[in-house]
Protein backbone atom coordinates (compact mmCIF):
# COMPACT_ATOMS: atom_id res chain seq x y z
CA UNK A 1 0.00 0.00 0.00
CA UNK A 2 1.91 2.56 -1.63
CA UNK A 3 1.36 6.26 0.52
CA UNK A 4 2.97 8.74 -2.17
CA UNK A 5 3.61 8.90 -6.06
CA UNK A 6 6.62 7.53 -7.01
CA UNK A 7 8.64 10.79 -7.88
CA UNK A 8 11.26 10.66 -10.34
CA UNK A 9 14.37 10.12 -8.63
CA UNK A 10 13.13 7.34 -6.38
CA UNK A 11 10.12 4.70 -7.20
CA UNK A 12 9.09 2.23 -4.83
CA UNK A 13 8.46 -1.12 -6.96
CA UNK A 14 6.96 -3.30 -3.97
CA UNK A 15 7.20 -4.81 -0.65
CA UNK A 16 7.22 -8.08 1.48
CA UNK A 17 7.39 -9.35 4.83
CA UNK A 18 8.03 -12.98 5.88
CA UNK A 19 4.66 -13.71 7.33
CA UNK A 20 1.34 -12.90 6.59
CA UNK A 21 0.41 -13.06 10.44
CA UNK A 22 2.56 -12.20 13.64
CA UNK A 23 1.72 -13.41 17.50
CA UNK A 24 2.49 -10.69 19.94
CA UNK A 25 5.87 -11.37 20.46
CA UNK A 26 7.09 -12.75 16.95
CA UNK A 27 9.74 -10.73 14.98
CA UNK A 28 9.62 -10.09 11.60
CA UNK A 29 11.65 -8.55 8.44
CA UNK A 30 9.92 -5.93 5.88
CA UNK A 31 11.74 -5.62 2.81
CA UNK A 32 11.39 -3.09 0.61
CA UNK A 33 12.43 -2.57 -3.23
CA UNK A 34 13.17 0.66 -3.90
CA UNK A 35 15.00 2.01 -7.55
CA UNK A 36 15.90 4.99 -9.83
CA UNK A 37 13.82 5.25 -13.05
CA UNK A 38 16.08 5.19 -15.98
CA UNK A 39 16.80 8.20 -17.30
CA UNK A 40 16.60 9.73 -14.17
CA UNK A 41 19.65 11.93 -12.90
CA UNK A 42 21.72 9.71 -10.12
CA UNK A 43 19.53 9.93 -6.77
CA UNK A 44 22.60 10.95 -3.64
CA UNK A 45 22.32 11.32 0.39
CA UNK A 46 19.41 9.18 0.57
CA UNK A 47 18.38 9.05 3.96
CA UNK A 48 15.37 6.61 5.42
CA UNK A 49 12.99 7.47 8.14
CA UNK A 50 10.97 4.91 9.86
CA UNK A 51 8.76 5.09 12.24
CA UNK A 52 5.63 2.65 13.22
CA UNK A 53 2.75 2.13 15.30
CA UNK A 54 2.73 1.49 19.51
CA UNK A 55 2.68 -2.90 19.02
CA UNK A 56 5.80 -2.42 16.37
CA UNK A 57 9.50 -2.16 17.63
CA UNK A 58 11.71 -1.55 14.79
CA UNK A 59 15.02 -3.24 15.55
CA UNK A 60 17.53 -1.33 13.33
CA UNK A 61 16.95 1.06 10.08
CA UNK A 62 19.61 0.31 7.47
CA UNK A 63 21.45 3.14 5.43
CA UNK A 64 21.06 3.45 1.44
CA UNK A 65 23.61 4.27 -1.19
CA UNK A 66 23.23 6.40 -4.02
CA UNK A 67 21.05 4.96 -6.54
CA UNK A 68 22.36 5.84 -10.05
CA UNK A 69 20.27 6.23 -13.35
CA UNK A 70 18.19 2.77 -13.91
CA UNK A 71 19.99 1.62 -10.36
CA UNK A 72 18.05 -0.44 -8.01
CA UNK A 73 18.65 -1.49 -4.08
CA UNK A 74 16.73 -3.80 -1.16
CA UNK A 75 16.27 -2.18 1.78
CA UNK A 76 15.48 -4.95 4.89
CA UNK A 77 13.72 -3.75 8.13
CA UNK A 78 13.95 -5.69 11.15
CA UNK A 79 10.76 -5.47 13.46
CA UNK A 80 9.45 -6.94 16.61
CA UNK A 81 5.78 -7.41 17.74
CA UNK A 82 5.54 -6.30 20.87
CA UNK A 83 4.29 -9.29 23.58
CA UNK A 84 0.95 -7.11 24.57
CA UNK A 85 -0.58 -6.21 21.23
CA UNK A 86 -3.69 -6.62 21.18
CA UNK A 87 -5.00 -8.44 17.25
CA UNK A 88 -5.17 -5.85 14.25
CA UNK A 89 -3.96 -4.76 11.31
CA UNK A 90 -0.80 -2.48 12.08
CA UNK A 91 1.71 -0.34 9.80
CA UNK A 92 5.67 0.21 9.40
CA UNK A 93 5.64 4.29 7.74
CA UNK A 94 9.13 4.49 5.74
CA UNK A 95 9.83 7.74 4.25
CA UNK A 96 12.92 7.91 1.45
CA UNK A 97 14.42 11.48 0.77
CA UNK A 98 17.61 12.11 -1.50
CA UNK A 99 18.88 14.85 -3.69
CA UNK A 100 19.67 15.05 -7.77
CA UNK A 101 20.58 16.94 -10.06
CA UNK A 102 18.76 20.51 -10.50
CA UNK A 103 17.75 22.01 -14.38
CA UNK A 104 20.31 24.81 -13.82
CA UNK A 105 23.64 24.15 -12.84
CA UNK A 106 24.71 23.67 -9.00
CA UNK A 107 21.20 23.48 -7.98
CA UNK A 108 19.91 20.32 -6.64
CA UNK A 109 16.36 18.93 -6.26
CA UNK A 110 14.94 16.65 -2.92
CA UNK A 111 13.80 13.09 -4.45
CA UNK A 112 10.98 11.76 -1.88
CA UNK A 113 8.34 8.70 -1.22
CA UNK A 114 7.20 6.91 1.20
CA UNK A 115 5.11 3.79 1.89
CA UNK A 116 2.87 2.12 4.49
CA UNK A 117 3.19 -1.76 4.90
CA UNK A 118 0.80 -3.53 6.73
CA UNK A 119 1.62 -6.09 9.82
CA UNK A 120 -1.21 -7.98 10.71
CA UNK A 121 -0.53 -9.17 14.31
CA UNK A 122 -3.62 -11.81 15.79
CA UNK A 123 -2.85 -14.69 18.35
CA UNK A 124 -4.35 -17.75 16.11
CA UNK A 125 -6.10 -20.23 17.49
CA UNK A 126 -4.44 -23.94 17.89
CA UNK A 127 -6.40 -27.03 18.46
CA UNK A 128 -5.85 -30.32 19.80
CA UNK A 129 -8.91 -32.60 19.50
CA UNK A 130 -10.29 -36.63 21.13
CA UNK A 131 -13.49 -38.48 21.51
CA UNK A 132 -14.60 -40.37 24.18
CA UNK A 133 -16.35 -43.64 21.76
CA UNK A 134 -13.22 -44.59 19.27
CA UNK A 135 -15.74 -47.78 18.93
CA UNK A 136 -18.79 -47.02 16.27
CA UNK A 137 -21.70 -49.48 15.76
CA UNK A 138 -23.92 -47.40 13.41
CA UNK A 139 -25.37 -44.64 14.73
CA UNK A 140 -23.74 -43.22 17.84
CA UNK A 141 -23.18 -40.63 20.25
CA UNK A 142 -20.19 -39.28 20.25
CA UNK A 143 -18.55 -36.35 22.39
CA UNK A 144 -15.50 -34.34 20.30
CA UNK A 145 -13.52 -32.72 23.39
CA UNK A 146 -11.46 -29.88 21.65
CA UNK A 147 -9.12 -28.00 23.53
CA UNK A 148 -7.67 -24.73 22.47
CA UNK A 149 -4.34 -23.35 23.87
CA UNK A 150 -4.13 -20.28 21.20
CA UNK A 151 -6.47 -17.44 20.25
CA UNK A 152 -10.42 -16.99 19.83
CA UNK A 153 -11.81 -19.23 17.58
CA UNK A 154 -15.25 -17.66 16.59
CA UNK A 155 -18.11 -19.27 14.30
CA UNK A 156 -16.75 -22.67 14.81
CA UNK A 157 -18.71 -25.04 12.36
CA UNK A 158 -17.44 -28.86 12.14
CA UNK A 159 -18.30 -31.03 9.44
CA UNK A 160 -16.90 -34.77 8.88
CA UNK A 161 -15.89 -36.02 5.45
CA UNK A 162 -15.36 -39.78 4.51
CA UNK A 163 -17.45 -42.76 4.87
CA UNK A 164 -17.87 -41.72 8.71
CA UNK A 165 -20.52 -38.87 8.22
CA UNK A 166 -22.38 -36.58 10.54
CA UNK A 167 -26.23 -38.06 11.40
CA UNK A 168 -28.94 -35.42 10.72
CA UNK A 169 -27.12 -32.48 9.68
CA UNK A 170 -24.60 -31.37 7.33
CA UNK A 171 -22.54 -29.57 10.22
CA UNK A 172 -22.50 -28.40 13.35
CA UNK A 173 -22.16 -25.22 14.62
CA UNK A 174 -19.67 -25.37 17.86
CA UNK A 175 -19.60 -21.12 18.48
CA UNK A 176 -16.77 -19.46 20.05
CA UNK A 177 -14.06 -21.72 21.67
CA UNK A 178 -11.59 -20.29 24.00
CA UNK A 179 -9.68 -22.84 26.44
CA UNK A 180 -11.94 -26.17 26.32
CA UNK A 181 -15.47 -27.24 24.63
CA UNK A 182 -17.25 -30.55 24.28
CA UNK A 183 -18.89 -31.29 20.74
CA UNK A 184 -21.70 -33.91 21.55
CA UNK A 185 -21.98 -35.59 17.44
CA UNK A 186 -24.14 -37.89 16.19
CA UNK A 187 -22.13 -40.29 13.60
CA UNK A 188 -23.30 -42.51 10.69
CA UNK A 189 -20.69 -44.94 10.22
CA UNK A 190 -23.20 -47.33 8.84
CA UNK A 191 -21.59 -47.10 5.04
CA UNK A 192 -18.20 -47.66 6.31
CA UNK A 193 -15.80 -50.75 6.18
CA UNK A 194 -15.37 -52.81 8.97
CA UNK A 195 -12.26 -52.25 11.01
CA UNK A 196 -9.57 -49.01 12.19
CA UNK A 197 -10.64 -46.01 9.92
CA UNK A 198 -9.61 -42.27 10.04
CA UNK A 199 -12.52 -39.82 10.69
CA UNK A 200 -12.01 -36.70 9.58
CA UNK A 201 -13.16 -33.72 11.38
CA UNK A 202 -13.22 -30.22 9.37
CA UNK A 203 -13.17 -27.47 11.93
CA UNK A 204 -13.83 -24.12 9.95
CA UNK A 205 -13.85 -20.56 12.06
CA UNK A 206 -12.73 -16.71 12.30
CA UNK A 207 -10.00 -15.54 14.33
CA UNK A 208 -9.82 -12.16 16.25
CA UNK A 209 -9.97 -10.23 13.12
CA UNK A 210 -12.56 -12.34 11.79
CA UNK A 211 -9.65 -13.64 9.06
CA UNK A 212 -11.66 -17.01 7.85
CA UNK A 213 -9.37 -20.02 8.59
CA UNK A 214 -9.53 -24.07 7.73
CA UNK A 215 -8.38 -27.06 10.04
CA UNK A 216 -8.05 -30.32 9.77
CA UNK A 217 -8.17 -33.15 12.54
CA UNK A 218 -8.02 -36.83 11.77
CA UNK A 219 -9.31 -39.27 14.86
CA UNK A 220 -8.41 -42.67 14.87
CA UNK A 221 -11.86 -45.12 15.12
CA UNK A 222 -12.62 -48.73 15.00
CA UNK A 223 -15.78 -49.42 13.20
CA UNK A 224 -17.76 -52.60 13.92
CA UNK A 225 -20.64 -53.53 12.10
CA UNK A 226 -23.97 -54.65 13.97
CA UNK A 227 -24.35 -58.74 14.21
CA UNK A 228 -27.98 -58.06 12.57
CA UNK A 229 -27.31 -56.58 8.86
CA UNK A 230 -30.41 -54.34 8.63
CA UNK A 231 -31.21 -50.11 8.04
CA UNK A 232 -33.76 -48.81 9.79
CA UNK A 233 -34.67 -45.54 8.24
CA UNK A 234 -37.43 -43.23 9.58
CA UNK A 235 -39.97 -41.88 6.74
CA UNK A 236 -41.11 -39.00 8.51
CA UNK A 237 -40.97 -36.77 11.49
CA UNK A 238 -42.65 -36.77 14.77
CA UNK A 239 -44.35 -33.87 16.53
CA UNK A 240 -43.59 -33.60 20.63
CA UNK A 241 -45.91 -33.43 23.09
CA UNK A 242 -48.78 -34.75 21.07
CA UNK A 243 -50.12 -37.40 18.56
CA UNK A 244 -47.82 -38.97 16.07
CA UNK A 245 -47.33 -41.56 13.43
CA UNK A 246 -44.42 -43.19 13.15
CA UNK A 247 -43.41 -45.12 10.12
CA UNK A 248 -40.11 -47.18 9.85
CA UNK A 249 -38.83 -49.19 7.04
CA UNK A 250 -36.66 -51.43 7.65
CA UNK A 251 -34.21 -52.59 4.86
CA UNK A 252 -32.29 -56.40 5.14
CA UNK A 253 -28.92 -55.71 3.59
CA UNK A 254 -27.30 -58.76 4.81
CA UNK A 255 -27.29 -62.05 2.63
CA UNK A 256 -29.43 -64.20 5.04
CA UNK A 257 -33.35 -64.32 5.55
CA UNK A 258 -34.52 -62.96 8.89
CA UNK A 259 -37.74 -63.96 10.31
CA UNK A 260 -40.27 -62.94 12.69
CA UNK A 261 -38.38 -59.38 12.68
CA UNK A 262 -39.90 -57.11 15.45
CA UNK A 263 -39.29 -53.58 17.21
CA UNK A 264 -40.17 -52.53 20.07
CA UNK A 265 -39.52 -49.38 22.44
CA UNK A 266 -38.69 -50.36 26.10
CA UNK A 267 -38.18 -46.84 27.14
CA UNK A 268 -40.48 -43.84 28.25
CA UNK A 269 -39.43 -41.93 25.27
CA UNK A 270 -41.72 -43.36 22.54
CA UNK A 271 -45.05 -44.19 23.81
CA UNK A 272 -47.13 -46.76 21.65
CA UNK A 273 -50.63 -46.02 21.86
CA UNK A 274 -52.30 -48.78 20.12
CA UNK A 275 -49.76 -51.68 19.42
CA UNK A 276 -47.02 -52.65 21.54
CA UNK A 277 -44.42 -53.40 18.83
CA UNK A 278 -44.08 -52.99 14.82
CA UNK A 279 -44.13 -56.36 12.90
CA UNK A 280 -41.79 -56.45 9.97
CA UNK A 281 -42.45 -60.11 9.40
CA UNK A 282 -39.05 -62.55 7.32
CA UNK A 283 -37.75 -60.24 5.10
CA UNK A 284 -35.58 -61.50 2.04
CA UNK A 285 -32.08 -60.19 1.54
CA UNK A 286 -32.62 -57.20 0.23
CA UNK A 287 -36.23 -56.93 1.10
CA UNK A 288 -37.43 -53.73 2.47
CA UNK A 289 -40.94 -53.74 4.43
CA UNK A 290 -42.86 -50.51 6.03
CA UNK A 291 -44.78 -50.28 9.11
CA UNK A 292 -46.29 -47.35 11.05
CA UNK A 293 -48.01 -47.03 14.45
CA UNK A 294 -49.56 -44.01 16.83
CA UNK A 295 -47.22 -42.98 19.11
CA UNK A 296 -47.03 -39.98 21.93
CA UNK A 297 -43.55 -38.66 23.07
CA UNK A 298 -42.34 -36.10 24.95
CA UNK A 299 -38.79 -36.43 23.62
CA UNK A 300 -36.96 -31.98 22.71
CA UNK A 301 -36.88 -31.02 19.65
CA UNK A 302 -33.93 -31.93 16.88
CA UNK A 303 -32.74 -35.29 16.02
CA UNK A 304 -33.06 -37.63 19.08
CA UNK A 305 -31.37 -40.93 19.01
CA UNK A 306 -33.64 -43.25 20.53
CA UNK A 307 -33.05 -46.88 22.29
CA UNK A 308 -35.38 -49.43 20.59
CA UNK A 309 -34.71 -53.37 20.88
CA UNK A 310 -35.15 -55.30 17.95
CA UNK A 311 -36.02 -59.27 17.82
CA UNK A 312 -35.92 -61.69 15.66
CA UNK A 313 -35.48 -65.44 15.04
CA UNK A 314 -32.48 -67.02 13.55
CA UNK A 315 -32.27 -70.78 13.03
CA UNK A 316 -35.09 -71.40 15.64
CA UNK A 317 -33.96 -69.49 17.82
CA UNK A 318 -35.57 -66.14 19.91
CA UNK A 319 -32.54 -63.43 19.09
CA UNK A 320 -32.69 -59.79 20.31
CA UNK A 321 -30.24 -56.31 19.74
CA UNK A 322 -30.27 -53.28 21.23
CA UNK A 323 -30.47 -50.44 18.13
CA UNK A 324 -30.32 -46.76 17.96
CA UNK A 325 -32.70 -45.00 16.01
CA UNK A 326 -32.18 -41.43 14.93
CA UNK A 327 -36.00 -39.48 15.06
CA UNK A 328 -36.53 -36.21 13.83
CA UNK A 329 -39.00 -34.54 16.75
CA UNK A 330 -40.56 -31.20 15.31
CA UNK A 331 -42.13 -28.88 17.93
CA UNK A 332 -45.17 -26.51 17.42
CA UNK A 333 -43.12 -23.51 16.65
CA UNK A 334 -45.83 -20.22 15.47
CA UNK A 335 -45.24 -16.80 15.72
CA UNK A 336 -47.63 -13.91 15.19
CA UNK A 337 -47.15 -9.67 14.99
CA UNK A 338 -48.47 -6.74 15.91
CA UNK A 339 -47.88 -3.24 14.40
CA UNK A 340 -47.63 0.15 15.85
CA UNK A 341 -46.71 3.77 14.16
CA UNK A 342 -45.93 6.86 15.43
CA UNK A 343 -46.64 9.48 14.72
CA UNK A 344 -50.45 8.70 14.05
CA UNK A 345 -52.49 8.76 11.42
CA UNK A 346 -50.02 8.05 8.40
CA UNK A 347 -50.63 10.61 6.02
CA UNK A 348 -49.04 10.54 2.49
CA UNK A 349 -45.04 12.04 2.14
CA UNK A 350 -44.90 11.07 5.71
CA UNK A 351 -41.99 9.56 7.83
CA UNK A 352 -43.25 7.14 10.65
CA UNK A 353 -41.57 4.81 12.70
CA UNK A 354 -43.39 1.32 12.66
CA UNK A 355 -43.22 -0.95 15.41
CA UNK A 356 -43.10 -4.64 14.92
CA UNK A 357 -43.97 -6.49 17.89
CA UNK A 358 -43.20 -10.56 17.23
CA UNK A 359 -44.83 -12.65 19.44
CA UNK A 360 -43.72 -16.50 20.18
CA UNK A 361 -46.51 -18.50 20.56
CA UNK A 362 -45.36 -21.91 20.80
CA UNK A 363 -44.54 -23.97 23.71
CA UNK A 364 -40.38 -23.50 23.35
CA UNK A 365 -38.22 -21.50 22.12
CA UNK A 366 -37.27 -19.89 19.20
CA UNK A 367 -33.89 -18.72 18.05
CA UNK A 368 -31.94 -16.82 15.36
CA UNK A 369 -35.50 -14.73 14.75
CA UNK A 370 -35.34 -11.96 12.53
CA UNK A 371 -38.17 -9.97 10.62
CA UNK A 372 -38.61 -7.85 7.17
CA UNK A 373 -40.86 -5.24 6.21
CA UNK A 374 -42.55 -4.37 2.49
CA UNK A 375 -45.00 -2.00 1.54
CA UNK A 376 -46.09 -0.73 -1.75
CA UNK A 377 -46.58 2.43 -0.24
CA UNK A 378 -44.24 2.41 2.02
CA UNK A 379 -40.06 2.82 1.39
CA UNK A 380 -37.60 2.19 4.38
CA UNK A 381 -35.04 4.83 5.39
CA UNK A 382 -33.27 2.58 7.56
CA UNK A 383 -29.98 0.63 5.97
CA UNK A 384 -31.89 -2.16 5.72
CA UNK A 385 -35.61 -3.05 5.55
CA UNK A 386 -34.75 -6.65 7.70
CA UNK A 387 -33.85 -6.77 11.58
CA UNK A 388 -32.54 -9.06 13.51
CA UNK A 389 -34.28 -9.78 17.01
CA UNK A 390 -32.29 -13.23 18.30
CA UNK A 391 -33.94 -15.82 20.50
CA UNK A 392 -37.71 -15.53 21.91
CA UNK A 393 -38.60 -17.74 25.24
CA UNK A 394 -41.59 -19.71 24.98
CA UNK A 395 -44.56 -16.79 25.33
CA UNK A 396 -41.59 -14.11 25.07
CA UNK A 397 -42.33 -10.90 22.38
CA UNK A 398 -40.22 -8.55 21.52
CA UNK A 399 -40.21 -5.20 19.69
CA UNK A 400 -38.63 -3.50 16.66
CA UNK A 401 -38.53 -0.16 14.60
CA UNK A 402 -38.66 0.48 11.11
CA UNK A 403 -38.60 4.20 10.06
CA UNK A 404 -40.24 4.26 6.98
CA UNK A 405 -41.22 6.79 4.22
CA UNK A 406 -45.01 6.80 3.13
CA UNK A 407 -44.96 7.19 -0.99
CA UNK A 408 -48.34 6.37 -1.59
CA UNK A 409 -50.17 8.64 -4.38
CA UNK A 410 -53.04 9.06 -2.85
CA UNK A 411 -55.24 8.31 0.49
CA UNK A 412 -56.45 4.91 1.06
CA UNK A 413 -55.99 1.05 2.77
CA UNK A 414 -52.81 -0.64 1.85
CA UNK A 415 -51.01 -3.44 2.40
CA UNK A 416 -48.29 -4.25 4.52
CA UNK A 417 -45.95 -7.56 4.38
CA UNK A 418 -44.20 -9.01 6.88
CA UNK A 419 -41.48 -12.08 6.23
CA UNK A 420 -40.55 -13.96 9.69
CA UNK A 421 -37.95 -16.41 9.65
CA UNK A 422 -36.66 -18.33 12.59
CA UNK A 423 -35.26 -21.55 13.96
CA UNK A 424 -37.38 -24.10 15.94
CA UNK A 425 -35.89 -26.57 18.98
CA UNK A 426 -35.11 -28.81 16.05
CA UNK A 427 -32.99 -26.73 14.22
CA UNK A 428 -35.16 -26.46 11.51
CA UNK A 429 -35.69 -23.25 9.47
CA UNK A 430 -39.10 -21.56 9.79
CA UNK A 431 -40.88 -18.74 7.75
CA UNK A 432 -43.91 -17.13 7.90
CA UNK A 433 -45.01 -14.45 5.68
CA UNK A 434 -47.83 -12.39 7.24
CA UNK A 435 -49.89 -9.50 5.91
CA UNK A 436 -51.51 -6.60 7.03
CA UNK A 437 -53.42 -3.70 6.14
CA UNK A 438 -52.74 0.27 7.09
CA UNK A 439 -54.40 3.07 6.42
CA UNK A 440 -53.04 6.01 5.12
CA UNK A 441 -54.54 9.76 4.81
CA UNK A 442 -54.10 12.68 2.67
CA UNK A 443 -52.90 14.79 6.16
CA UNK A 444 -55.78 17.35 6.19
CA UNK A 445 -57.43 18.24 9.42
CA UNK A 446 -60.59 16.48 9.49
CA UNK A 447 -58.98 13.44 9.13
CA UNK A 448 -57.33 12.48 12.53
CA UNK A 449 -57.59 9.32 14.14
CA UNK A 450 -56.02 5.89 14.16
CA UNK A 451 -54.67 5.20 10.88
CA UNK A 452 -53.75 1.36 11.26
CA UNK A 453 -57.20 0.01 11.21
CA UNK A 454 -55.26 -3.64 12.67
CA UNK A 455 -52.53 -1.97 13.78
CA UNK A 456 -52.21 -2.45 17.69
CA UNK A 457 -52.30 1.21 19.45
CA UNK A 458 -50.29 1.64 22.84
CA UNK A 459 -53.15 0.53 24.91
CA UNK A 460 -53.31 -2.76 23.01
CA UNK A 461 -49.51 -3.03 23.14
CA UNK A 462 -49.63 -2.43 27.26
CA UNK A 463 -52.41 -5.63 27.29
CA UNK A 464 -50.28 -7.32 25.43
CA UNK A 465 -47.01 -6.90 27.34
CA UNK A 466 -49.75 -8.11 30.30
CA UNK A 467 -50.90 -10.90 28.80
CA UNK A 468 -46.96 -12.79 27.89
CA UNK A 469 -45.45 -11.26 30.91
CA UNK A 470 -47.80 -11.93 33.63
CA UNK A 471 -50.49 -14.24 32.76
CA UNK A 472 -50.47 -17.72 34.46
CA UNK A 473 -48.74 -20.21 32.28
């Protein structure tokens, strides 16, 4: 990053350093190239002046030469990062001046540039990673301890690549880690080989400075495949907290007939409510069969890896496993609005501020909520017509402001849309697109009043804030 022109007499062609990132503490060189333009009259009594910011020590500033006519030299500038630098984005300021020859004779004219480089100083983060299961079955529950003895990480996300995949997600997002964090993981290891395999784990995050960084861990396993060769694969999800059907299929991928095969759910977690077990009958290698059944659970919302136990018979004989299986639970997630403006009644070339007030009205929470605003007649003077709100508690609301411009042409009822998205206990992705209707005036006298005909008005906002707040759950 070049601070000056390059004056005749003395051009500054480009710079290094040896690292693209410094730790408090690291040293450094900056080198800089720095030549005479041919054609130029010989460049004498250079003379380099350095100076840098508070986290930068310079260790030594070299002398130059004269540079003659089409001449060239490297100039080399020690540094130190000082121990308690705190992560950014620092400079070294260099400043060249020498003397050539004038147009008249015996006069002499000062050659100068100068140029800022750039030292970006951040303590990076360094990992060190282990699992408490190295022994996968199928589906299992794994806990990834990873323990960092550098810098922040932030906006962790882990992914696995290879046969060993992640169950139920693509990733996973870990957050900020900063000393030590436990990863629970859900692993599919049901397509890999039998035996020692490497699992992969693909850590991607931000440091400090929110420079986006890549790292990879490999974790020694031993995979061992189930005695009973079948998939059990869910065909849909199940709703906590109320009535449910559940439909497996079960899949035989081993090369021997089983008969008689049953599954059952020992636990409080999945609550038959007419049968006691789902009969798959002999299935074929390679067979598939489907069966469903009412069930009630009360299990959270997100994938939930439930203990079923699975019989069977196999050469006359009554055989049983216990088996994992992975079930989607969805919860009731909902929200609703209500809309406020100020100042009242919205009258055409007007700017209002519009309240938003998002209500949850499911029985958890909701997270990652934000909400956008669109009106035909209305444009937003704000940077953006989308805010973000964050997490809402089960009966929780909270507020927003969009100041907007009213552009209508002329007085009347418009519309108003509102796009909601959100995340549920599941991790799922909501949206709900709600609209309503304003009214909006030409601003003459005789027409005062409410202008938001379903707008909620302070009063209604106050009953509100009663209702979530204080009502009896």
């Amino acid at each position: 990053m070049l601070l000056g022109v390059a004056f005749a007499g003395i051009s500054i062609d480009d710079y290094t350093v040896t690292k693209p990132v410094y730790k408090p503490g690291e040293p450094g060189v900056a080198t800089i190239s720095v030549s005479n333009p041919l054609g130029s009259e010989r460049v004498t009594s250079i003379t380099m002046t350095v100076n840098s910011a508070y986290e930068l020590t310079v260790t030594s500033s070299p002398n130059l030469a004269d540079i003659d006519s089409g001449g060239s030299a490297i100039v080399s500038i020690p540094f130190k990062v000082k121990q308690d630098a705190n992560p950014g984005i620092y400079t070294i300021n260099v400043f060249f001046r020498g003397y050539k020859m004038g147009d008249s004779a015996g006069t002499s004219v000062t050659s100068v540039n100068s140029i800022a480089i750039p030292i970006t100083v951040v303590n990076e983060p360094e990992f060190s990673f282990s699992v408490d299961n190295k022994l996968l079955t199928g589906l299992d529950d794994v806990n990834l301890r990873i323990v960092n003895n550098g810098g922040i990480a932030k906006n962790v996300k882990i992914s696995i690549v290879g046969p060993v995949s992640l169950y139920g997600a693509d990733q996973i997002y870990a957050g900020e880690i900063t000393g030590e964090k436990t990863i629970p993981l859900s692993l599919d290891s049901r397509s890999a080989n039998e035996g020692v395999a490497d699992l992969l784990a693909v850590l991607s995050y931000q440091d400090a400075l929110g420079i986006p960084h890549t790292e990879n861990a490999t974790l020694r396993m031993t995979i061992r495949k189930e005695q009973l060769d079948i998939l059990i694969i869910p065909q849909d999800k199940i709703n906590t907290r109320d009535k449910s059907q559940l439909t497996l299929k079960v899949i035989n991928e081993g090369t021997e007939t089983i008969s008689n095969l049953r599954i059952k759910f020992p636990g409080d977690s999945i609550k038959m409510m007419d049968v006691t077990e789902l009969k798959f009958g002999d299935l074929l290698p390679g067979q598939s069969a489907t069966k469903n059944a009412t069930i009630y659970t009360e299990l959270s919302p997100g994938v939930n890896l439930v203990d079923s136990r699975v019989e069977w018979i196999e050469k006359d004989v009554q055989m049983e496993e216990q088996r994992s299986i992975a079930l989607t639970v969805t919860s009731d997630a909902d929200v609703e609005v209500f809309l406020e403006a100020k100042p009242l009644p919205l009258t055409l070339g007007g700017d209002h501020t519009i309240s938003v007030l998002v209500s949850n009205l499911g029985t958890f929470s909701i997270e990652n909520v934000d909400v956008a605003i669109e009106s035909p007649v209305m444009k937003s003077m704000d940077i953006s017509n989308k805010q973000y709100i964050g997490g809402l508690q089960r009966d929780d609301f909270s507020t927003v402001q969009f100041l907007m411009h009213i552009n209508a042409t002329e007085p009347g009822i418009y519309p108003v849309y509102l796009d909601i998205h959100y995340r549920d206990q599941s991790g799922m992705w909501m949206q709900k697109k709600i609209q309503k209707e304003i009214n909006i005036y030409n601003g003459t006298a005789d027409e005062g009043g409410s202008s938001l005909p379903i707008l909620i008005g302070l009063g209604v906002v106050i009953v509100l804030v009663w209702h979530f707040k204080f009502r009896k759950k």
